[in-house]
N, C-alpha and C. Protein backbone atom coordinates (compact mmCIF):
# COMPACT_ATOMS: atom_id res chain seq x y z
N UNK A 1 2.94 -32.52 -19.41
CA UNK A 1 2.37 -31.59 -18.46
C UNK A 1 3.50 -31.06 -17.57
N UNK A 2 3.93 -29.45 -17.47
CA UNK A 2 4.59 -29.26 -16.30
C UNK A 2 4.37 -28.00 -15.54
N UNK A 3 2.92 -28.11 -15.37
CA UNK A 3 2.40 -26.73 -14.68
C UNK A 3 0.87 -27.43 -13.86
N UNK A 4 0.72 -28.20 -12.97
CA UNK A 4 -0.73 -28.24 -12.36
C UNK A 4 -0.50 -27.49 -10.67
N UNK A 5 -2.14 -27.00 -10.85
CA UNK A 5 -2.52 -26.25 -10.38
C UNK A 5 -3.24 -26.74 -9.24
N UNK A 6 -3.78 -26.96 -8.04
CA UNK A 6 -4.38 -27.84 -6.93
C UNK A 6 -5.61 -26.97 -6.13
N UNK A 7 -6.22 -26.93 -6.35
CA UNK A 7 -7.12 -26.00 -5.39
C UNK A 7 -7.48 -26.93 -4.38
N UNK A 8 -7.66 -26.21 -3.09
CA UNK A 8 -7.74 -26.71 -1.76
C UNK A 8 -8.57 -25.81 -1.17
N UNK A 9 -9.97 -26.30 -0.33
CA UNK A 9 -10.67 -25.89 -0.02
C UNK A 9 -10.70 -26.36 1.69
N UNK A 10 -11.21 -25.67 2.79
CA UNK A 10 -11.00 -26.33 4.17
C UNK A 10 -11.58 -27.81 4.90
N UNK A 11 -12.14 -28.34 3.92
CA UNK A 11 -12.67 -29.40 4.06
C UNK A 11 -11.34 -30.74 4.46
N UNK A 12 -12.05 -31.08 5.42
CA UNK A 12 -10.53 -32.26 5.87
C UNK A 12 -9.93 -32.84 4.51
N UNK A 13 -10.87 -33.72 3.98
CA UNK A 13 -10.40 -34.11 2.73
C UNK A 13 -9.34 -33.55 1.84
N UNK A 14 -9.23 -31.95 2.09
CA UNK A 14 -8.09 -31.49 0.96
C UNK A 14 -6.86 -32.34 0.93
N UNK A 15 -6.52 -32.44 2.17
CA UNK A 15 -5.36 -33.18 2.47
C UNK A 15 -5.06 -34.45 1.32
N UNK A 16 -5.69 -35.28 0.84
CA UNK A 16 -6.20 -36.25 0.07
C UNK A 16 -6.08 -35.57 -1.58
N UNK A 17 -7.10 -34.52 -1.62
CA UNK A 17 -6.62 -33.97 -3.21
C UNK A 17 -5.09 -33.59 -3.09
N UNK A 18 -4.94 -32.57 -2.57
CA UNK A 18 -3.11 -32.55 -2.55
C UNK A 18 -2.56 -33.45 -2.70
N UNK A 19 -2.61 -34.21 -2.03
CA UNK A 19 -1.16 -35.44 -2.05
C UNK A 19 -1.84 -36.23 -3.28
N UNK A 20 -3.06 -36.40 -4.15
CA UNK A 20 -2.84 -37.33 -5.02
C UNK A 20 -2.71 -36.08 -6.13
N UNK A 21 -2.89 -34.81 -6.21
CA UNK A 21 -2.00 -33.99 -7.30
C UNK A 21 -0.66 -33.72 -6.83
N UNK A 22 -0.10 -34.06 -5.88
CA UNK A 22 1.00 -34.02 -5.63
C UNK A 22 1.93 -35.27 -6.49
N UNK A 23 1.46 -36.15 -5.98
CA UNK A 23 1.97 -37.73 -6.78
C UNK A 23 1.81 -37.73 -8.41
N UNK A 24 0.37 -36.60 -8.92
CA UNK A 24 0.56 -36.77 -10.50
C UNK A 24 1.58 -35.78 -10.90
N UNK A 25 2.02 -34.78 -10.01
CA UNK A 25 2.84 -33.76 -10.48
C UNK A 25 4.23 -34.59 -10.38
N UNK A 26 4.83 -35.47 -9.35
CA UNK A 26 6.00 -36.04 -9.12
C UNK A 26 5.81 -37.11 -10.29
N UNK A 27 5.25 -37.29 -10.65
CA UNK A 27 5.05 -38.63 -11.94
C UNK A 27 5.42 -38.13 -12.86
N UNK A 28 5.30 -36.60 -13.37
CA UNK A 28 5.45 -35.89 -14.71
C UNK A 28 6.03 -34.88 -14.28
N UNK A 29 7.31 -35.00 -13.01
CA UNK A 29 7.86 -33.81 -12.70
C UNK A 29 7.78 -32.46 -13.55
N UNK A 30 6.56 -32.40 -12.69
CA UNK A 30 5.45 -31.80 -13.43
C UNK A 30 5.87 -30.19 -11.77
N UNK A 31 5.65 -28.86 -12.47
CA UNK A 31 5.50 -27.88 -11.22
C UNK A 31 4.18 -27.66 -10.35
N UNK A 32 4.21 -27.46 -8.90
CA UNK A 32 2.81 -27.46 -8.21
C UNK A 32 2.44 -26.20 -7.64
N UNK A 33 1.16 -25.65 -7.77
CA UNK A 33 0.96 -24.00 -7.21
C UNK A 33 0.04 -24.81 -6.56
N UNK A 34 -0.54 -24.59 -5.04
CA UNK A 34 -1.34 -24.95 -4.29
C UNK A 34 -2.30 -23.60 -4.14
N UNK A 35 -3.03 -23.48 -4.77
CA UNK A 35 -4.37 -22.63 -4.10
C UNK A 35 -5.61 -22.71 -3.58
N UNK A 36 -5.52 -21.48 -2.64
CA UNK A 36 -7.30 -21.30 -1.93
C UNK A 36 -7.75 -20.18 -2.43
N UNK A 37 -9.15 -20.30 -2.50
CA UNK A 37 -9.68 -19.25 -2.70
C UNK A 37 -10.87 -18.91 -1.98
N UNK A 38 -10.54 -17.51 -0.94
CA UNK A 38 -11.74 -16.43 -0.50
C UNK A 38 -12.60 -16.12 -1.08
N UNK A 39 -13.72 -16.63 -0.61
CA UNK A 39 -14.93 -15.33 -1.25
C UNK A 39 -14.73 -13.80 -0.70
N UNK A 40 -15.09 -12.75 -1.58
CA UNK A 40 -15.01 -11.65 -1.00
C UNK A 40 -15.28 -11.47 0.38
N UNK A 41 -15.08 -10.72 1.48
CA UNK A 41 -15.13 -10.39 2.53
C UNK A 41 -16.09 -8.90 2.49
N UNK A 42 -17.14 -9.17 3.12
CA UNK A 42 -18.08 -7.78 3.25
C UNK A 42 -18.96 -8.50 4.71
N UNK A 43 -18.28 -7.45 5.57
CA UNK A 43 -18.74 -7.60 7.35
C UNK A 43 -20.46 -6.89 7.03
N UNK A 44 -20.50 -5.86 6.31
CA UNK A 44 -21.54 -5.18 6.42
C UNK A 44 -22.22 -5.08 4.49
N UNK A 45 -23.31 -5.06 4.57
CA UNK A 45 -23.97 -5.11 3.01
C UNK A 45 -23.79 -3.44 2.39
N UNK A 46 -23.51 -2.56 2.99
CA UNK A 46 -23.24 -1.13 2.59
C UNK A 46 -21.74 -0.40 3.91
N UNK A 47 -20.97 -0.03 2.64
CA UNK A 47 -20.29 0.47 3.65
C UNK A 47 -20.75 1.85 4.37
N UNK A 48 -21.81 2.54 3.95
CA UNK A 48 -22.31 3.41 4.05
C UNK A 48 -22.98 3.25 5.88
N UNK A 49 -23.08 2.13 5.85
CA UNK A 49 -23.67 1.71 7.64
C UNK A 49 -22.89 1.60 8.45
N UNK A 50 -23.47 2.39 9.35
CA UNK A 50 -22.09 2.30 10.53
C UNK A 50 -23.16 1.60 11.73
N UNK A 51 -22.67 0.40 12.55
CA UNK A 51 -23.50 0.21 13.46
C UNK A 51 -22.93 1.08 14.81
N UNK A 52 -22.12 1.89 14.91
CA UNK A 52 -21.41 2.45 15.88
C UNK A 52 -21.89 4.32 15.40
N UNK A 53 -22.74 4.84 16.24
CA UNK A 53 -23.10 6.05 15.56
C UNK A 53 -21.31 6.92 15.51
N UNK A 54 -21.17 8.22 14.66
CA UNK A 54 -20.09 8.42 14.55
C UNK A 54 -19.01 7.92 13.66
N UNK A 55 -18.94 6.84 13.79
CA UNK A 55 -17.68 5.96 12.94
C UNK A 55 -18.13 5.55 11.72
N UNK A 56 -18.06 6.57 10.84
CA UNK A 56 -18.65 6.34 9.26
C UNK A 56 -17.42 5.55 8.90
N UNK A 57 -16.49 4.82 8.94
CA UNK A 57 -15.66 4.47 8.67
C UNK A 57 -15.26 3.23 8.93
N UNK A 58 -16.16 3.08 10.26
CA UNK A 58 -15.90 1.33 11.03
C UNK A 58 -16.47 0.20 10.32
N UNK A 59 -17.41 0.36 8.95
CA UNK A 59 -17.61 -1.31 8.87
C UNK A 59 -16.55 -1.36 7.42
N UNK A 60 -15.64 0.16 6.80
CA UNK A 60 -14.80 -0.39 6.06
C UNK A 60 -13.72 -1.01 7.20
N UNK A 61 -13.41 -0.55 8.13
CA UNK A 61 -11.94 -0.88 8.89
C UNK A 61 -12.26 -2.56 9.64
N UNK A 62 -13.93 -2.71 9.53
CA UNK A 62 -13.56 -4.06 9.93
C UNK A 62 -13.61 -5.15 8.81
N UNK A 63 -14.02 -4.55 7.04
CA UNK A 63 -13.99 -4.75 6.29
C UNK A 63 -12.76 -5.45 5.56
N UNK A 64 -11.22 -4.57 5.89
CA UNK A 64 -9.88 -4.78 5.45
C UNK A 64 -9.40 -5.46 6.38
N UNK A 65 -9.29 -5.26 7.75
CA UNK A 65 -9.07 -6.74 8.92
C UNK A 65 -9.54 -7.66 8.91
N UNK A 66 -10.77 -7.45 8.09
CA UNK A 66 -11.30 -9.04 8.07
C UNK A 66 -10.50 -9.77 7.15
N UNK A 67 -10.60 -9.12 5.97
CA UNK A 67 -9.93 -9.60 4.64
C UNK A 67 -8.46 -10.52 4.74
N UNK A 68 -7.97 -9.41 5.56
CA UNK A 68 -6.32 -9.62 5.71
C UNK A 68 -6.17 -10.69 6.89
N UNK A 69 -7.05 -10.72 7.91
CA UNK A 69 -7.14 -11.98 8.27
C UNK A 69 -7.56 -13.61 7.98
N UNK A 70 -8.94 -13.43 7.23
CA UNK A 70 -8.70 -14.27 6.12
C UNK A 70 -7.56 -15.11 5.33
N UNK A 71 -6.77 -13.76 4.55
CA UNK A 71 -5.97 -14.00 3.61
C UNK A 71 -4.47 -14.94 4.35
N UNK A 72 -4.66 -14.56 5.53
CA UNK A 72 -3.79 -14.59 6.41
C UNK A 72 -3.54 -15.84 6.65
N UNK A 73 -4.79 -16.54 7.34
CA UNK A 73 -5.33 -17.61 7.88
C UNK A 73 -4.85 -18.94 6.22
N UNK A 74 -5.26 -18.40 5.01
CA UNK A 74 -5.14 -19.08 4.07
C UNK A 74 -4.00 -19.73 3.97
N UNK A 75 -3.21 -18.60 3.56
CA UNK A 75 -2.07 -18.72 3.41
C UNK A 75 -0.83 -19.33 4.70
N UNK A 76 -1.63 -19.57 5.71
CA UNK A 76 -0.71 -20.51 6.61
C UNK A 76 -1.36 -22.21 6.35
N UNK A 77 -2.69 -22.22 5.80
CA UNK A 77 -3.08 -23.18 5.83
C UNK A 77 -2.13 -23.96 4.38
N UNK A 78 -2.68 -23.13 3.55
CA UNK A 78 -1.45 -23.64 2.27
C UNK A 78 -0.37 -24.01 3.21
N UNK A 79 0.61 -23.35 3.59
CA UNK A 79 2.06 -23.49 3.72
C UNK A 79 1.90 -25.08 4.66
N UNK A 80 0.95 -24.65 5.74
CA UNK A 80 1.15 -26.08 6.39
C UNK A 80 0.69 -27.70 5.01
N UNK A 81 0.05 -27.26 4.22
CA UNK A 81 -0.06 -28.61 3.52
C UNK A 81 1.11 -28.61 2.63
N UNK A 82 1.83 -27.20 2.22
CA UNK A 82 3.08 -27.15 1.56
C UNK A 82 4.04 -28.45 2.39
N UNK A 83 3.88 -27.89 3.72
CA UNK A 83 5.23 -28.83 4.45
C UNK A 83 4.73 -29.81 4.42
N UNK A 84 3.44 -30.66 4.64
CA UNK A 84 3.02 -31.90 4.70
C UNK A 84 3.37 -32.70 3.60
N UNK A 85 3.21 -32.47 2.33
CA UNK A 85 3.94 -33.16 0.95
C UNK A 85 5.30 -32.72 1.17
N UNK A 86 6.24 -32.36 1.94
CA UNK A 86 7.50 -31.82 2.16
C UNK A 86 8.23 -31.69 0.39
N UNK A 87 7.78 -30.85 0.21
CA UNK A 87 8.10 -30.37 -1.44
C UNK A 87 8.04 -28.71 -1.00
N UNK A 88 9.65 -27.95 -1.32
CA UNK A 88 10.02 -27.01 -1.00
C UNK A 88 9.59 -26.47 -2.44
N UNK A 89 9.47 -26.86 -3.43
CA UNK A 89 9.90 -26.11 -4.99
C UNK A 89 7.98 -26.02 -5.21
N UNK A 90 6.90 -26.21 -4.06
CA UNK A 90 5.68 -25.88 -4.64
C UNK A 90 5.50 -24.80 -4.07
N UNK A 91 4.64 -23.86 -5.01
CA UNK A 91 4.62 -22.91 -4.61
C UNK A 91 2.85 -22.50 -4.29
N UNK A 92 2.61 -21.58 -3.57
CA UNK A 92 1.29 -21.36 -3.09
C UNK A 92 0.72 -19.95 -3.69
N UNK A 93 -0.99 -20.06 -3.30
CA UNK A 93 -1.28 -18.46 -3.87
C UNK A 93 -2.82 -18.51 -3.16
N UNK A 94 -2.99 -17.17 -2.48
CA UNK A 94 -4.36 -16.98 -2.20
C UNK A 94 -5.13 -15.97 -2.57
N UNK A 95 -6.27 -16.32 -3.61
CA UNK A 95 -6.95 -15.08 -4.52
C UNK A 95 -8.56 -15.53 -3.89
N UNK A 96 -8.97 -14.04 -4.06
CA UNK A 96 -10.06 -14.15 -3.70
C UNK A 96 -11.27 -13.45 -4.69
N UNK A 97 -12.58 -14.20 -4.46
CA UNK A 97 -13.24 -13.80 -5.58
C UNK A 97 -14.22 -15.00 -5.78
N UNK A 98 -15.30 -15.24 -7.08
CA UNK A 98 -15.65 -16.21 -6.98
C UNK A 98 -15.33 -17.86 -7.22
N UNK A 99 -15.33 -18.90 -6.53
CA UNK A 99 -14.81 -19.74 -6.71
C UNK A 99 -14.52 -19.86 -8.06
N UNK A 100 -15.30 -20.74 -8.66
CA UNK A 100 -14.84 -21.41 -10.29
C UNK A 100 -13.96 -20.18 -10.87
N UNK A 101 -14.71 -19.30 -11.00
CA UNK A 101 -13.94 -18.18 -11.78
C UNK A 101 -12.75 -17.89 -11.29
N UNK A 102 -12.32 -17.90 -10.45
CA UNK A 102 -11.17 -17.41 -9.70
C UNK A 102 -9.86 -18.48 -9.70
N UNK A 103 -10.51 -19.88 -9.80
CA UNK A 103 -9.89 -21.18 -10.35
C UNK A 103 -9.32 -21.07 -11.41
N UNK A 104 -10.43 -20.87 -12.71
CA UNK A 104 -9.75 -20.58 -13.88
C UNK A 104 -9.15 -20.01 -14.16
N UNK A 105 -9.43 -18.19 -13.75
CA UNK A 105 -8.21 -17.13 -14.04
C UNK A 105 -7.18 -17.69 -13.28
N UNK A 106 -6.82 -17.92 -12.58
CA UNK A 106 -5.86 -18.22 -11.91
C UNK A 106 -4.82 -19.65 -12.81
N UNK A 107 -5.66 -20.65 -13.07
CA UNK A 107 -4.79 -21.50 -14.01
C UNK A 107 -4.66 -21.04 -15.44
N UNK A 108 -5.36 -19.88 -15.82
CA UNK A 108 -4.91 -19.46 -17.27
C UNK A 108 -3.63 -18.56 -16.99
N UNK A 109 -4.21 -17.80 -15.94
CA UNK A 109 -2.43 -16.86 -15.69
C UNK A 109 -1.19 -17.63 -15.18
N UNK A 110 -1.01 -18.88 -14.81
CA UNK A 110 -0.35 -19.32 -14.43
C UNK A 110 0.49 -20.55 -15.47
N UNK A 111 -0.91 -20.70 -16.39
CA UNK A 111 -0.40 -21.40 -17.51
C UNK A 111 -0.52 -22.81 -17.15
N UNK A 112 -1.14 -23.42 -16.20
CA UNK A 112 -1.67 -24.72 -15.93
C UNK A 112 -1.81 -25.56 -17.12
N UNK A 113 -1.18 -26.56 -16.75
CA UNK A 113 -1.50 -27.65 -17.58
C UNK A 113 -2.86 -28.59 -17.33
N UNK A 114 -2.72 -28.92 -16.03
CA UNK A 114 -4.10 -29.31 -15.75
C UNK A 114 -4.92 -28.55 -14.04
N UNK A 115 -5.96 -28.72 -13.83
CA UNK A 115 -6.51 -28.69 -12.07
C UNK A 115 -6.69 -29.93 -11.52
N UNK A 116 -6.34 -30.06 -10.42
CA UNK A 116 -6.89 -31.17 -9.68
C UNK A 116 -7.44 -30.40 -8.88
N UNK A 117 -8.77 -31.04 -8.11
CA UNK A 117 -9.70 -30.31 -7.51
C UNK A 117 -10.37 -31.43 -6.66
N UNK A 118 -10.96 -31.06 -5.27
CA UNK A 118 -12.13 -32.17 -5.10
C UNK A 118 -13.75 -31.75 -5.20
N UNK A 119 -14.44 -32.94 -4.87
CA UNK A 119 -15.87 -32.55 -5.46
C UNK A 119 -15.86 -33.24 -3.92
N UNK A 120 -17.68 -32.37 -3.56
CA UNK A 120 -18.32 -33.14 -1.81
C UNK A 120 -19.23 -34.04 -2.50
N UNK A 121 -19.85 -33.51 -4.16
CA UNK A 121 -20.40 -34.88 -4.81
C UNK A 121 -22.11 -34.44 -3.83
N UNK A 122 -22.18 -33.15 -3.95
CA UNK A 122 -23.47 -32.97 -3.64
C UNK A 122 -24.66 -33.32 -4.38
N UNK A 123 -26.32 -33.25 -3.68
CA UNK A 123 -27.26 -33.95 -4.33
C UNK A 123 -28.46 -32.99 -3.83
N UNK A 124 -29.14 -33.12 -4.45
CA UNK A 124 -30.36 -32.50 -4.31
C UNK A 124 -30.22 -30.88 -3.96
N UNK A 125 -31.23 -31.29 -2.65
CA UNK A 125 -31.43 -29.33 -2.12
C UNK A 125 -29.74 -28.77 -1.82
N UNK A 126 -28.84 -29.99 -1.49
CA UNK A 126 -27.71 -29.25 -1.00
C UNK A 126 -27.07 -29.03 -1.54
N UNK A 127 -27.21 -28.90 -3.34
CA UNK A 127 -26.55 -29.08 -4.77
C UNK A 127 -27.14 -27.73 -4.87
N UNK A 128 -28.88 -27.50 -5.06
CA UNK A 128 -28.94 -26.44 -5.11
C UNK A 128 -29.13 -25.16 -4.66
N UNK A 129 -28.97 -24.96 -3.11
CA UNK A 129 -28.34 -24.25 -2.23
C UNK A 129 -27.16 -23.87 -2.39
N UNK A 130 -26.20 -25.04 -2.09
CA UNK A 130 -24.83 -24.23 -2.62
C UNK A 130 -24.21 -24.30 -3.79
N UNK A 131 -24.82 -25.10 -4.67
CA UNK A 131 -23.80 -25.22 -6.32
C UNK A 131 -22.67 -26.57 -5.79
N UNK A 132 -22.23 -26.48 -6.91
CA UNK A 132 -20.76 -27.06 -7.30
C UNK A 132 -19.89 -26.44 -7.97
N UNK A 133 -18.79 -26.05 -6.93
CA UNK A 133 -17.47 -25.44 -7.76
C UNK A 133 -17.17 -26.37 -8.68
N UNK A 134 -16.90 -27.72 -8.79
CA UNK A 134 -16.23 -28.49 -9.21
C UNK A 134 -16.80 -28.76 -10.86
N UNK A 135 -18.19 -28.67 -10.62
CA UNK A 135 -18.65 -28.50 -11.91
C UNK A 135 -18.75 -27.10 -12.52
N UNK A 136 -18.66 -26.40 -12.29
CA UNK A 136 -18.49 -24.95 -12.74
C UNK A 136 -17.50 -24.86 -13.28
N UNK A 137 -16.22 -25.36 -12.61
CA UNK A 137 -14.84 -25.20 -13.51
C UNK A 137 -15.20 -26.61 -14.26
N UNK A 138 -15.30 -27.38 -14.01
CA UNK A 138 -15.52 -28.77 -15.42
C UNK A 138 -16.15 -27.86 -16.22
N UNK A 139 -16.99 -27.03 -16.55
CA UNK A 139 -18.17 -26.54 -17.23
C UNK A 139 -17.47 -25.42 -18.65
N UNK A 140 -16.79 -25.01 -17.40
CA UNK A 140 -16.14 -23.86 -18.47
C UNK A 140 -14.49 -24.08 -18.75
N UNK A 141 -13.83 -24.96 -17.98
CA UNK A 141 -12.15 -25.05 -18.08
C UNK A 141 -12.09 -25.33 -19.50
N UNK A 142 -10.76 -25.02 -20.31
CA UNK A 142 -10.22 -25.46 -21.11
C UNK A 142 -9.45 -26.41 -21.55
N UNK A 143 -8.83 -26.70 -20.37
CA UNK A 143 -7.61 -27.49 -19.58
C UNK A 143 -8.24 -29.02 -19.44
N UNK A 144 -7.15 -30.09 -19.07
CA UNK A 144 -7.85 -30.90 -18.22
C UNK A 144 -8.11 -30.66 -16.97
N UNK A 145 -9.12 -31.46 -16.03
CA UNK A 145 -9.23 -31.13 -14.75
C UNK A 145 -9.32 -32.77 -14.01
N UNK A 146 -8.91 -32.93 -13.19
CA UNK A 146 -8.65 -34.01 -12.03
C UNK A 146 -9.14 -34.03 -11.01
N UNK A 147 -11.14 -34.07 -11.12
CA UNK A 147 -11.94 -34.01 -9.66
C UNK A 147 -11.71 -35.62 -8.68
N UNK A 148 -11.00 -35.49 -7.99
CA UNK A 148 -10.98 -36.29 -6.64
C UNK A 148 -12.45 -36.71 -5.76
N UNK A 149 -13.39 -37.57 -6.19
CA UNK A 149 -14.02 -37.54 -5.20
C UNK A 149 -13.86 -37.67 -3.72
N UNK A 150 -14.81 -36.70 -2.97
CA UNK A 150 -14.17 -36.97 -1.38
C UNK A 150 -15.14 -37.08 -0.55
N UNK A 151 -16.37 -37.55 -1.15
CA UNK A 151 -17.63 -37.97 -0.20
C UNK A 151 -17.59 -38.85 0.48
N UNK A 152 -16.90 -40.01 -0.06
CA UNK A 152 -16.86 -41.47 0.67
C UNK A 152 -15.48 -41.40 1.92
N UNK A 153 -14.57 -39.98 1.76
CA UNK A 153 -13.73 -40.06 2.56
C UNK A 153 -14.19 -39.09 4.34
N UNK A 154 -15.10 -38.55 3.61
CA UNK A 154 -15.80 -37.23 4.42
C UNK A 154 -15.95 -38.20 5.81
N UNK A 155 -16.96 -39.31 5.33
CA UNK A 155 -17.29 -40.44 6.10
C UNK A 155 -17.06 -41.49 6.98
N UNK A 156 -15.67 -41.67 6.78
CA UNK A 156 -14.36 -42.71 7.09
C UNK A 156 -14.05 -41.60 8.34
């Protein structure tokens, strides 16, 4: 293996998936891309609505500030867990789109050898309310994948 891929989501726990795909990547000096991924950004359900009469234009302009703040916000969060494994040679990426899917394209273009990922290890209504990324990419990856449980750490 010398390509894994880490997705990191804002949940305290990431901290925990990183550093133990960090340790399988240093085991098989193996290369590390740390990613997050945005869901699309839409302030308003039509850009066609302006809540400001006049400004046909204001819910795209808070549309692309949002985005770019977002993207923004990501990408410092990566870098700070970059410095926390103090490993200069990993590199980061923030795509946005739908989770799983955006996982996968992302480790097929990158050529991943494997994902490490964590799971919240949801149940019931709160499984099916929000899904599971974690099984979505188990569902469809090609690759191996390395789900971290992080329910029992959520807790601690």
């Amino acid at each position: 293996m010398k390509k894994i891929l880490i997705a990191l989501d804002y949940n305290p726990t990431a901290q925990k998936v990183a550093e133990t795909g960090h340790q399988l990547a240093k085991s098989m000096n193996a290369k590390v891309t740390l990613l997050h991924v945005i869901s699309d950004f839409k302030y308003y359900s039509s850009l066609n609505y302006s809540p400001i009469m006049g400004f046909e234009n204001f819910s795209k302009a808070v549309e692309t500030e949002g985005a770019l703040e977002l993207k923004r916000v990501a990408q410092n969060y990566l870098q700070r867990s970059k410095e926390h494994l103090d490993d200069e040679m990993i590199q980061t990426t923030v795509r946005s789109g739908e989770f799983a899917k955006t996982i996968l394209d992302t480790a097929k273009e990158l050529e991943a050898d494997i994902i490490v990922m964590g799971t919240h290890s949801r149940r019931g209504l709160e499984k099916i309310l929000l899904g599971s990324v974690a099984e979505q990419v188990l569902n469809d990856s090609l690759i191996p994948l390395l789900i971290i449980p992080t329910r029992s750490m959520e807790t601690k």
